[in-house]
N, C-alpha and C. Protein backbone atom coordinates (compact mmCIF):
# COMPACT_ATOMS: atom_id res chain seq x y z
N UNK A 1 204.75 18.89 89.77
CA UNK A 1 205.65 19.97 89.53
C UNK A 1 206.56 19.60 88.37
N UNK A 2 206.61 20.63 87.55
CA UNK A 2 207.44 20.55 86.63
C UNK A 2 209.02 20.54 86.57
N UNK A 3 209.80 19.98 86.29
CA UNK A 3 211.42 20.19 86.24
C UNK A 3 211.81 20.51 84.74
N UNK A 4 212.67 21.92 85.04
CA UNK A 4 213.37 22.51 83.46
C UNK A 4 214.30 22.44 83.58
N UNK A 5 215.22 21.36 82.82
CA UNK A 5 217.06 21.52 82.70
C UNK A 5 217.51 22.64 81.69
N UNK A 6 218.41 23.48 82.28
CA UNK A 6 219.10 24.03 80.86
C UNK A 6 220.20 23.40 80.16
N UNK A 7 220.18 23.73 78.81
CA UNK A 7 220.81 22.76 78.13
C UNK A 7 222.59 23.16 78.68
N UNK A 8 223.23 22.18 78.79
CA UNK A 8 225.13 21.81 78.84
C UNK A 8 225.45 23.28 78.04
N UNK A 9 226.24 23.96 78.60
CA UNK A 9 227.21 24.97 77.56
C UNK A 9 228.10 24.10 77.02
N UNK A 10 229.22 24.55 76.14
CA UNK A 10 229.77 23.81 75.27
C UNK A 10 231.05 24.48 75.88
N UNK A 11 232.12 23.71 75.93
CA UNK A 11 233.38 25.08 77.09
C UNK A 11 233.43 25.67 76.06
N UNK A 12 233.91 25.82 74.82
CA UNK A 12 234.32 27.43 73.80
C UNK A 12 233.48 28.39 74.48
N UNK A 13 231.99 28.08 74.69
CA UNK A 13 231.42 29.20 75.20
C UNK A 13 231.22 29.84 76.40
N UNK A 14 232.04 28.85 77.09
CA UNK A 14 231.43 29.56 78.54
C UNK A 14 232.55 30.66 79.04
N UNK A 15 231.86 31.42 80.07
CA UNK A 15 232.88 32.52 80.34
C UNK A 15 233.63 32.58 80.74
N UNK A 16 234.33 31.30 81.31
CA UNK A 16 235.81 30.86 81.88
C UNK A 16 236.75 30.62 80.84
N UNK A 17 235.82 30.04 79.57
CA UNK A 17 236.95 30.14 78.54
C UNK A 17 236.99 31.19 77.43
N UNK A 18 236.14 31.94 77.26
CA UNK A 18 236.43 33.36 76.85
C UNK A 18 237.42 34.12 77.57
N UNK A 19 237.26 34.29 78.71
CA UNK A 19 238.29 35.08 79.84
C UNK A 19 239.35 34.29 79.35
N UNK A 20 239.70 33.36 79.44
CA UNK A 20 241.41 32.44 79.40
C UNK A 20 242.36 32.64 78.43
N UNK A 21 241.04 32.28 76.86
CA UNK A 21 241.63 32.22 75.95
C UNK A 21 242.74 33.21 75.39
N UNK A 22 243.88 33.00 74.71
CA UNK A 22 244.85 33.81 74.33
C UNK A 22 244.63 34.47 73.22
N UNK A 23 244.32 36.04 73.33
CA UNK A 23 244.24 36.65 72.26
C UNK A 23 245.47 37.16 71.58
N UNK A 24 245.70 37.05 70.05
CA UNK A 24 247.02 37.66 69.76
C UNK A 24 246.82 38.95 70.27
N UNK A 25 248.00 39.88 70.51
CA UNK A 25 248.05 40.92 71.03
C UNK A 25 248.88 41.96 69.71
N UNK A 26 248.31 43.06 69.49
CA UNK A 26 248.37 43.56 68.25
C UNK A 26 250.22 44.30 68.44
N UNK A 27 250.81 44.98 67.57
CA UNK A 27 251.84 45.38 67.51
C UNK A 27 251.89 46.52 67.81
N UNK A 28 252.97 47.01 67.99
CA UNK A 28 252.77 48.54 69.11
C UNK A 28 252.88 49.48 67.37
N UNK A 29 252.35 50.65 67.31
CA UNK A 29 252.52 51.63 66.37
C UNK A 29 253.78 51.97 66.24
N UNK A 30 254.55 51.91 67.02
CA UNK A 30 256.19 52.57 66.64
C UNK A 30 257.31 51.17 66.56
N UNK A 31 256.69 49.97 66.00
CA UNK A 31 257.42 49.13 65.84
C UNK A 31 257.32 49.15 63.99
N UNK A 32 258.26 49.66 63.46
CA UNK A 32 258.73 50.01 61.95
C UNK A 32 259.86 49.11 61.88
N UNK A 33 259.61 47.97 60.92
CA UNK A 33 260.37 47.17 60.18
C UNK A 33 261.98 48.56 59.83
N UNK A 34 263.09 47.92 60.43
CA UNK A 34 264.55 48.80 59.71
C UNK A 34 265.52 47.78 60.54
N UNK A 35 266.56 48.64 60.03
CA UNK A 35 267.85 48.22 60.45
C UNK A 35 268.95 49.02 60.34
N UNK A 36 270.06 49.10 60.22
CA UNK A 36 271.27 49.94 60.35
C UNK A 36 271.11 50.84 59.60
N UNK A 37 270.67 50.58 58.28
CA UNK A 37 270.56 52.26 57.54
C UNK A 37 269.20 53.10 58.19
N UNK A 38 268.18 52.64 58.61
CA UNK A 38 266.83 52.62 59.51
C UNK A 38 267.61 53.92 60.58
N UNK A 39 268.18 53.52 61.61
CA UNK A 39 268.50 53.77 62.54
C UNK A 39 269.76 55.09 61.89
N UNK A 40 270.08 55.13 60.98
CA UNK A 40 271.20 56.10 60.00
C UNK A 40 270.34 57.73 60.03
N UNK A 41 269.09 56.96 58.77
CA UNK A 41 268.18 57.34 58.07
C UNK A 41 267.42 58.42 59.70
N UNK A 42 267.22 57.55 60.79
CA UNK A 42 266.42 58.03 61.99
C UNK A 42 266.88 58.98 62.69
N UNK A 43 268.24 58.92 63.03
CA UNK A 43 269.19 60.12 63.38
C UNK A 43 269.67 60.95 62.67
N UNK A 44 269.56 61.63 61.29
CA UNK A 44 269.35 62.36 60.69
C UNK A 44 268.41 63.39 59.83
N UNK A 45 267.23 62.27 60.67
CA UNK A 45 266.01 63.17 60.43
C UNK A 45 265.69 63.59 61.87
N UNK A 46 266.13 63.16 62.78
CA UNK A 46 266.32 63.59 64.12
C UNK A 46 266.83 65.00 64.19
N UNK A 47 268.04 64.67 63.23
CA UNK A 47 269.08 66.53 63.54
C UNK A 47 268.44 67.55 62.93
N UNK A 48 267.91 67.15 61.66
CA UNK A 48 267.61 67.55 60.79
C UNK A 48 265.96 68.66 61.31
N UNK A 49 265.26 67.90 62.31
CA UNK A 49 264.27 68.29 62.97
C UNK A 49 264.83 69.01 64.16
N UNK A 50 266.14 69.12 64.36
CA UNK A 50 266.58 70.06 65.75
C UNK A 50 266.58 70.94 65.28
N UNK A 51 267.00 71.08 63.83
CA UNK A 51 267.83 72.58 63.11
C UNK A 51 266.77 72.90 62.63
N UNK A 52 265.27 72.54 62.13
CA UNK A 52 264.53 73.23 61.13
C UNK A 52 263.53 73.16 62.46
N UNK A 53 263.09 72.76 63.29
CA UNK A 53 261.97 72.77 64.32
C UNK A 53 260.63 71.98 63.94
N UNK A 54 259.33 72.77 63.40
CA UNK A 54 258.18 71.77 63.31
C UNK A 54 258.69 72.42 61.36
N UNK A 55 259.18 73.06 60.79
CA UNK A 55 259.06 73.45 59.39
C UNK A 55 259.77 72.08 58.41
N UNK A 56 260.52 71.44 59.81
CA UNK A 56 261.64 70.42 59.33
C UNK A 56 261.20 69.42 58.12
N UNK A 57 259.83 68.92 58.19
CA UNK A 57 259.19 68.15 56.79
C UNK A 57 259.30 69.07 55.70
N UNK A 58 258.99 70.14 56.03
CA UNK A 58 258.81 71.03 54.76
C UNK A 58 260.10 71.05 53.98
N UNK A 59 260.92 71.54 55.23
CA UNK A 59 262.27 71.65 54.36
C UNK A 59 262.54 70.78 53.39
N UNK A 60 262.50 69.41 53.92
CA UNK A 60 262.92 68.02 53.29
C UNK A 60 262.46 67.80 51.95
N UNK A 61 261.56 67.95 52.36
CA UNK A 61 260.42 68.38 50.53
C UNK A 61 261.19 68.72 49.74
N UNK A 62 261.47 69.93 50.22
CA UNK A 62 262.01 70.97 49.08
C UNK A 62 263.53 70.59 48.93
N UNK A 63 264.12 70.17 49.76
CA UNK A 63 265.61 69.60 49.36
C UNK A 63 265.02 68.03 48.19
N UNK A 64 264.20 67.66 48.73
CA UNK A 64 263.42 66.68 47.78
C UNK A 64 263.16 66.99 46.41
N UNK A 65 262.45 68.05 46.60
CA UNK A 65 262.41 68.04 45.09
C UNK A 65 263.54 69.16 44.37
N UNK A 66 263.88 69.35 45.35
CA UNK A 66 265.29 70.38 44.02
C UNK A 66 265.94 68.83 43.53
N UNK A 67 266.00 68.05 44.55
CA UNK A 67 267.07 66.99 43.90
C UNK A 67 266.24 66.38 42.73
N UNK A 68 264.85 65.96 43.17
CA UNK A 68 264.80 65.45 41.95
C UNK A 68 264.68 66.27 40.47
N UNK A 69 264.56 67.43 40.40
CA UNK A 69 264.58 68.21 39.08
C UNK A 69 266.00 68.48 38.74
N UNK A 70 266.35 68.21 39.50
CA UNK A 70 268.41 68.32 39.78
C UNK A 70 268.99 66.65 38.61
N UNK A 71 268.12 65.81 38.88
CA UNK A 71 267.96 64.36 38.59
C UNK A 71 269.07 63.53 39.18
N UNK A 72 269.22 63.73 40.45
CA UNK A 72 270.15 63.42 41.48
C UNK A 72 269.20 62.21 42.64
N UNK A 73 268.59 61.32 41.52
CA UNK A 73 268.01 60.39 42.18
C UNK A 73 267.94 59.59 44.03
N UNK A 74 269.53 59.36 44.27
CA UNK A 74 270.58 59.35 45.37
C UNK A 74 269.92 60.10 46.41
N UNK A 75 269.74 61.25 46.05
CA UNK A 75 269.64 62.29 46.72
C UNK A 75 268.22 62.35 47.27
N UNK A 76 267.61 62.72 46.21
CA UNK A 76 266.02 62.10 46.33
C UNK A 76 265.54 61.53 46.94
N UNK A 77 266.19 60.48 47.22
CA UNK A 77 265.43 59.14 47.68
C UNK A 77 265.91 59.50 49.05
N UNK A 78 267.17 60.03 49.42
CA UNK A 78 267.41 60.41 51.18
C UNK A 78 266.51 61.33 51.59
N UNK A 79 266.53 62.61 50.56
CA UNK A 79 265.23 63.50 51.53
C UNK A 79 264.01 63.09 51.88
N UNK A 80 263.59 62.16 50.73
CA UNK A 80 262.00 61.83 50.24
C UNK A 80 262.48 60.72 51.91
N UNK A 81 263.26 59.98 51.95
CA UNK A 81 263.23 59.28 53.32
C UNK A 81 262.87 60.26 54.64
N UNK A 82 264.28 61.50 54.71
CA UNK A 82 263.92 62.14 55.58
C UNK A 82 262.52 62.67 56.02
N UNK A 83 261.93 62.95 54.82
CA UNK A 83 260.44 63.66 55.35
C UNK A 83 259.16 62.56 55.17
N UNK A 84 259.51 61.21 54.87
CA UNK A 84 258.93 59.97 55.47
C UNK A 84 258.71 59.88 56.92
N UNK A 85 259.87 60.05 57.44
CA UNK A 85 260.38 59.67 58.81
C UNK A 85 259.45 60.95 59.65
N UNK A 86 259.61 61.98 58.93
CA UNK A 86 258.73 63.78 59.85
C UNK A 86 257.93 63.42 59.89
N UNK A 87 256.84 62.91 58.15
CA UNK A 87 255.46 63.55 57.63
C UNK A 87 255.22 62.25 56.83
N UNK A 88 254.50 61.45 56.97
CA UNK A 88 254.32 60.29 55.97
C UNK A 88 253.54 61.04 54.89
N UNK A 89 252.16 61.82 55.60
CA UNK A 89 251.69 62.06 54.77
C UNK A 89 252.48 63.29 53.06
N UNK A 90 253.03 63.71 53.62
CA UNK A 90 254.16 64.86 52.91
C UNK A 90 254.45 64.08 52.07
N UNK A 91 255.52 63.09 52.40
CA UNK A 91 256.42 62.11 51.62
C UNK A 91 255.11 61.19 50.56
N UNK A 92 254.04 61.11 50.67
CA UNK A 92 253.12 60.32 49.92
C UNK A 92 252.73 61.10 48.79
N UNK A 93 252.61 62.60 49.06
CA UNK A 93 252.17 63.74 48.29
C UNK A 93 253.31 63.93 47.17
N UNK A 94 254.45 63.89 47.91
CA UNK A 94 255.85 63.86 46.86
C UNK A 94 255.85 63.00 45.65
N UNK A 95 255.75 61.60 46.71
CA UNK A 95 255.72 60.56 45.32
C UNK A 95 254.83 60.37 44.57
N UNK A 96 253.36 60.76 45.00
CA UNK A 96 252.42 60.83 44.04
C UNK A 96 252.72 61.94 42.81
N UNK A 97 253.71 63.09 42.71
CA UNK A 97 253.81 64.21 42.22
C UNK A 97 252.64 65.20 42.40
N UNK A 98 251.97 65.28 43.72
CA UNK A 98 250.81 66.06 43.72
C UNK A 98 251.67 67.54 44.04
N UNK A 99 252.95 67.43 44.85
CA UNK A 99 253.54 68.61 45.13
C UNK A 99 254.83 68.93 44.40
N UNK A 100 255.06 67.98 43.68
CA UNK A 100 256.08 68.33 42.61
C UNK A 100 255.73 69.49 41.35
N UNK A 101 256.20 70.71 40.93
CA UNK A 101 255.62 71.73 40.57
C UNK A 101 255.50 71.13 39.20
C-alpha cells in the first residue's frame, strides 16, 4: 500500500491566518479633511440649502459667477466653496469654466 503526504502549508497561507490577519480598514466617505473655517464654510451651506431647498447648488453658482465677472475674487471663492459643499460635481464645472458664460 501506498502512503501520500501532503505537502506542510506555510502559516501566511493557511486559513487561520488569512481570517486573523489585520486588514487596514478603509476611511468612511464623510470623513473630509477641515477645520474651523470647514465647519464655518459647512453651516452656511447648510442655511443656505434650508432657504434655496434642492435649487440651493444652483443658486451658489450663480452667486459664483456674478462674483467672479464682478472680479470680487473673496467672494468667489466662498460661493464656489458653498456649492462644493451641495454639488462637487457643479463646483468642478465652475472651475473648469465649462459653465462660466
Amino acid at each position: 500500500m501506498t502512503v501520500y503526504f501532503a505537502a506542510a502549508r506555510t502559516p501566511a497561507k493557511s486559513p487561520l491566518a488569512r481570517a486573523f490577519q489585520r486588514r487596514e480598514l478603509p476611511t468612511a466617505a464623510n470623513d473630509n479633511p477641515g477645520g474651523i473655517d470647514s465647519d464655518h464654510l459647512l453651516h452656511s451651506a447648510l442655511r443656505h440649502f434650508a432657504k434655496h431647498g434642492l435649487r440651493a447648488a444652483e443658486e451658489a453658482r450663480k452667486e459664483a459667477e456674478k462674483s467672479f465677472f464682478a472680479g470680487d475674487r473673496e467672494s468667489y471663492q466662498w460661493w464656489l466653496g458653498i456649492c462644493r459643499t451641495l454639488d462637487r460635481r457643479m463646483a468642478a464645472q465652475i472651475q473648469s469654466g465649462k459653465s462660466l458664460g
